[in-house]
C-alpha atoms as a PDB file:
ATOM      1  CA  UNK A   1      -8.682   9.501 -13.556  1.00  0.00           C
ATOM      2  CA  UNK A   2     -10.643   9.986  -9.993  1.00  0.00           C
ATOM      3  CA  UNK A   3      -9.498  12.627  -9.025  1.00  0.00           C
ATOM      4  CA  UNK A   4     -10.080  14.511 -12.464  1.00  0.00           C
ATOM      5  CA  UNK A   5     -13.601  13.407 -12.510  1.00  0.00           C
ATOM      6  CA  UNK A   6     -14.092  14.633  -9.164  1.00  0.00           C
ATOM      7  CA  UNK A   7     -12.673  17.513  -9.895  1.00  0.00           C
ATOM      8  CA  UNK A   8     -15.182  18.012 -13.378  1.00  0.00           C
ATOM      9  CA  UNK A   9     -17.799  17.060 -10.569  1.00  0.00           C
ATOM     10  CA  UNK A  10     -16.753  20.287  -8.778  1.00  0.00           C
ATOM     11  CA  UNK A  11     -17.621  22.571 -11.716  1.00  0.00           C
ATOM     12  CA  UNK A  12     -20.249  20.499 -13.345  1.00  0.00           C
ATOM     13  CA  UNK A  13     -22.890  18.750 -10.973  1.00  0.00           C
ATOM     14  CA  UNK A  14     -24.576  17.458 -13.900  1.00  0.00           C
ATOM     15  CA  UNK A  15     -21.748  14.722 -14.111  1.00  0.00           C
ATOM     16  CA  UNK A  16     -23.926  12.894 -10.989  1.00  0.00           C
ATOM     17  CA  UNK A  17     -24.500  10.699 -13.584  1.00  0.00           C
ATOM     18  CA  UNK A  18     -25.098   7.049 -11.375  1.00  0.00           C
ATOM     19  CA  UNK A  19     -24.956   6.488  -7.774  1.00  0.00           C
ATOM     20  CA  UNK A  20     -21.717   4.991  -8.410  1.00  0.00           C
ATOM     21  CA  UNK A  21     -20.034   8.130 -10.139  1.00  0.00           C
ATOM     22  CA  UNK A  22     -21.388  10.515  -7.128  1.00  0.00           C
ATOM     23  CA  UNK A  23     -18.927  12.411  -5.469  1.00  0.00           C
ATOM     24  CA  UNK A  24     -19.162  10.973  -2.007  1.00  0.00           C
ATOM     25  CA  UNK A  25     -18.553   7.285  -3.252  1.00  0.00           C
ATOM     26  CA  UNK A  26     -16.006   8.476  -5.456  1.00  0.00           C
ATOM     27  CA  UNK A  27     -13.752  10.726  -3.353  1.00  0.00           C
ATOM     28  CA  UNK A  28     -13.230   7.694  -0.735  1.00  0.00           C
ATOM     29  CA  UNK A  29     -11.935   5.234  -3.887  1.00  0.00           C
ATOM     30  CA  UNK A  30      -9.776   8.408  -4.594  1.00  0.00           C
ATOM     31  CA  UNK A  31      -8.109   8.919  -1.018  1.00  0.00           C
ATOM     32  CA  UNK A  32      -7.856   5.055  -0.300  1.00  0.00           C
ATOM     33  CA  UNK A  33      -6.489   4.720  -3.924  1.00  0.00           C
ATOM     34  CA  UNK A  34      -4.086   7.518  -3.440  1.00  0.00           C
ATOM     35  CA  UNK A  35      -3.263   5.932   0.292  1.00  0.00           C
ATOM     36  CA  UNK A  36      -2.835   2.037  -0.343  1.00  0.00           C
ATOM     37  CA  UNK A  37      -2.856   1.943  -3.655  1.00  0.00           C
ATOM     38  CA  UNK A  38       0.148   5.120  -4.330  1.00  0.00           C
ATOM     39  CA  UNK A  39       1.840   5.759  -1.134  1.00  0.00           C
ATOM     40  CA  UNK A  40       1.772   2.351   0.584  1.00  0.00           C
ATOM     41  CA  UNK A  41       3.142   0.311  -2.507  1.00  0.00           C
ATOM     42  CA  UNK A  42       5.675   3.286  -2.840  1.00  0.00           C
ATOM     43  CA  UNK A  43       6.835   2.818   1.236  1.00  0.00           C
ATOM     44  CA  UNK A  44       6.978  -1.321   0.613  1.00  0.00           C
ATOM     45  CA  UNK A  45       9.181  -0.718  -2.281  1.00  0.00           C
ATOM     46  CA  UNK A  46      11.371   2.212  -0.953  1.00  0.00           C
ATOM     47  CA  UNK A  47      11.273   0.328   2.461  1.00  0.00           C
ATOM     48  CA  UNK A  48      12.854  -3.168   0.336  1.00  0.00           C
ATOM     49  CA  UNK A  49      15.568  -1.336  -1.886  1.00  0.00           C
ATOM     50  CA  UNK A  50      16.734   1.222   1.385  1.00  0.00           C
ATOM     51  CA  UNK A  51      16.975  -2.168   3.231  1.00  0.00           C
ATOM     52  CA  UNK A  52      19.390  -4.065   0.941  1.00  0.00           C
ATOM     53  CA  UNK A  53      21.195  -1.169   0.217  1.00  0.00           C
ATOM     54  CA  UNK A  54      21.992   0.066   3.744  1.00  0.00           C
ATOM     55  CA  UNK A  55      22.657  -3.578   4.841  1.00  0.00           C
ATOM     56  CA  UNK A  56      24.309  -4.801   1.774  1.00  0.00           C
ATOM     57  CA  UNK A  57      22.264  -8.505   1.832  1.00  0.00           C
ATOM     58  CA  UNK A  58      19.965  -9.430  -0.663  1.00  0.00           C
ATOM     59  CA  UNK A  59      16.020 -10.051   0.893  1.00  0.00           C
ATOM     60  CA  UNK A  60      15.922 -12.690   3.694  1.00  0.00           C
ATOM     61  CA  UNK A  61      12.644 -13.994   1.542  1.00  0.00           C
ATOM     62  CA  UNK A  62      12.204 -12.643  -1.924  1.00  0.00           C
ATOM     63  CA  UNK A  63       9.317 -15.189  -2.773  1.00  0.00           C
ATOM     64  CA  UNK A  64       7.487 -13.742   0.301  1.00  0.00           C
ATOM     65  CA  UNK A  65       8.034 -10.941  -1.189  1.00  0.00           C
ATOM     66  CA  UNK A  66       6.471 -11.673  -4.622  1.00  0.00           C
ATOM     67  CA  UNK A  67       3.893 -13.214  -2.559  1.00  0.00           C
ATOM     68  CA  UNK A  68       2.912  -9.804  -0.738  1.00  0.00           C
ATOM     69  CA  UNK A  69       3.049  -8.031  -4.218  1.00  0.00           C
ATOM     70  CA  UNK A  70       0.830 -10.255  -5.598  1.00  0.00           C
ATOM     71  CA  UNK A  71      -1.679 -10.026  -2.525  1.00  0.00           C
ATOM     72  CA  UNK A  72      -1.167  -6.391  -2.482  1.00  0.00           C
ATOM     73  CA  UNK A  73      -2.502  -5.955  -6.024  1.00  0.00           C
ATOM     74  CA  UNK A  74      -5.221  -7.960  -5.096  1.00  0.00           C
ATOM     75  CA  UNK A  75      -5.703  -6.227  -1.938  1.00  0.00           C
ATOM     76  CA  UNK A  76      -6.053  -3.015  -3.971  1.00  0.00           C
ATOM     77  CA  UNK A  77      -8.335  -4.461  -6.955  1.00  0.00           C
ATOM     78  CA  UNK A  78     -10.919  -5.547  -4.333  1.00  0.00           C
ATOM     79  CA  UNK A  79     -10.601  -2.363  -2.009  1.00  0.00           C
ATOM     80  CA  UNK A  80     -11.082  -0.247  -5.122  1.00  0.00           C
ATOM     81  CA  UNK A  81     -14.319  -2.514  -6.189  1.00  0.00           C
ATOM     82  CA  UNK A  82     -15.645  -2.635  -3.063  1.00  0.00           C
ATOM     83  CA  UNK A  83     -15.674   1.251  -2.019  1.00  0.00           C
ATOM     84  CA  UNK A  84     -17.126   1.924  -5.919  1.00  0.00           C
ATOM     85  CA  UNK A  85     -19.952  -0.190  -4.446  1.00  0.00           C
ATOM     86  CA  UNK A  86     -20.356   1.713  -1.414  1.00  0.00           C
ATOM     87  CA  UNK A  87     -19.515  -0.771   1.075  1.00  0.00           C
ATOM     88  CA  UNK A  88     -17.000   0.954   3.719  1.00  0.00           C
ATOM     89  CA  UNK A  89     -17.674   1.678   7.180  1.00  0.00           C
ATOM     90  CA  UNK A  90     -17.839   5.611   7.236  1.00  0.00           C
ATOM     91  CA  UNK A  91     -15.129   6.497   8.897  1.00  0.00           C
ATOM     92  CA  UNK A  92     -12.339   9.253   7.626  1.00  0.00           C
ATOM     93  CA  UNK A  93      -9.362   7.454   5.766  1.00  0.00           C
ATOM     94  CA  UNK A  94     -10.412   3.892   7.172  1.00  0.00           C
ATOM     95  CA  UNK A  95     -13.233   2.774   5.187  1.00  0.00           C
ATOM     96  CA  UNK A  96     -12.337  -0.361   4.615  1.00  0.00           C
ATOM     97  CA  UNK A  97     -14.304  -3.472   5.423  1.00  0.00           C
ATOM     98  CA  UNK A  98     -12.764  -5.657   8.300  1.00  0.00           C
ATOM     99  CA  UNK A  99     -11.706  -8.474   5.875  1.00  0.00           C
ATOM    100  CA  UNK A 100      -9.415  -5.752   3.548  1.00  0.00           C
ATOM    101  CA  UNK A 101      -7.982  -4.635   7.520  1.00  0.00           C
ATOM    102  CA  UNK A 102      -7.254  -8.353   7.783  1.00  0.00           C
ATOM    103  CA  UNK A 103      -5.554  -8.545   5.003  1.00  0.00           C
ATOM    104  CA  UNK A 104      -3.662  -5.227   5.141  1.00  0.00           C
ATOM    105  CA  UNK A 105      -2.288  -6.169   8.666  1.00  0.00           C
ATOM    106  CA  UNK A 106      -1.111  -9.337   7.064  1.00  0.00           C
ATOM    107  CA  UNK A 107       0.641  -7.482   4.335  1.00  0.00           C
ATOM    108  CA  UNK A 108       2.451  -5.644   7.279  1.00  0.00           C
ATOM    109  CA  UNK A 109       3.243  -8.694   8.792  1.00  0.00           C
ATOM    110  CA  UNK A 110       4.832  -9.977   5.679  1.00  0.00           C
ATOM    111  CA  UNK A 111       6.486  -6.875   5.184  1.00  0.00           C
ATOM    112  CA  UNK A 112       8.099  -6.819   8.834  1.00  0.00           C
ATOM    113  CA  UNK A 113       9.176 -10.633   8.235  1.00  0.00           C
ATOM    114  CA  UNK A 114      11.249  -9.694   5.394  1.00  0.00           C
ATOM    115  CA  UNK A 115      12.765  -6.412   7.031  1.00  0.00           C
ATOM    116  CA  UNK A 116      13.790  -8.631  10.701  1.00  0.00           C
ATOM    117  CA  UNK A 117      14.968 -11.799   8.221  1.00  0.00           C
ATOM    118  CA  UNK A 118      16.786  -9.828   6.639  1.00  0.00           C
ATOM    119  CA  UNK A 119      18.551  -8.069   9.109  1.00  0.00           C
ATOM    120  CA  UNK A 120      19.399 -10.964  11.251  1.00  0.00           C
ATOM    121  CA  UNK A 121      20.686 -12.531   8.358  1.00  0.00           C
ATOM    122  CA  UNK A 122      23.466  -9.329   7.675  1.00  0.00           C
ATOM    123  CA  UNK A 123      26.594 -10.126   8.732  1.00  0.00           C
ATOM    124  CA  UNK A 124      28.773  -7.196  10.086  1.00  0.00           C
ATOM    125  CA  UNK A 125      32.870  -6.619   9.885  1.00  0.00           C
ATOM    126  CA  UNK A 126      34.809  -7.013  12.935  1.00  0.00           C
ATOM    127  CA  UNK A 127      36.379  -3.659  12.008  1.00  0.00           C
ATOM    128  CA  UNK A 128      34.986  -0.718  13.786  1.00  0.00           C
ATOM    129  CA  UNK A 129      36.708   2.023  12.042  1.00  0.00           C
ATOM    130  CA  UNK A 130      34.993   3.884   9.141  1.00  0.00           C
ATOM    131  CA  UNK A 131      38.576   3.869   7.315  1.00  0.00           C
ATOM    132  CA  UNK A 132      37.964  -0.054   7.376  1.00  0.00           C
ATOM    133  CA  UNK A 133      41.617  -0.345   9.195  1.00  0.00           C
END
């Protein structure tokens, strides 16, 4: 929905309506949202099902990782309200306050706890041999 009202902002300027609907405020919630919100919740998720596929062993820590979907959602929620109210710190495709960076790098420490558990906890076959002989 943004990006269409930027994009109506484009051809009609008149849509200015509040400092809040401006373009400049709104095409930062639009890249972040498309960023963290889209492609960052698409990598954790891709990232999880790859990873117990490939390995063939459920998640070391599935409640941690409830836990970092629920703080992600959050995460987004209050990056999203905080950029519509024009607090970032100008600068290109990391606008984000320092307490959203604290929590993002937490989210990727969650996220790498899960991947490492989970791979120590794999077990491998003695058998070398892709014909499994």
């Amino acid at each position: 929905m943004v990006g269409l009202w930027l994009a109506a902002e484009m051809i009609y300027p008149a849509l200015n309506l509040a400092p809040w609907l401006a373009f400049g405020r709104l095409r930062v919630v639009h890249t972040n949202g498309l960023i963290f919100g889209f492609t960052l919740a698409g990598i954790f998720a891709g990232s999880f099902y790859i990873l117990e596929k490939l390995t063939r062993t459920p998640l070391a820590f599935p409640g941690l990782a409830k836990a970092q979907l629920w703080l992600f959602n959050v995460a987004i929620a209050l990056a999203a309200l905080s950029l519509f109210a024009g607090m970032n710190t100008s600068k290109e495709y990391a606008e984000l306050e320092w307490p959203l960076d604290i929590v993002v790098v937490v989210l990727w420490v969650m996220f790498a706890v899960n991947v490492m558990g989970t791979l120590l906890k794999r077990r491998r076959s003695r058998c070398t041999s892709p014909s499994g002989s």
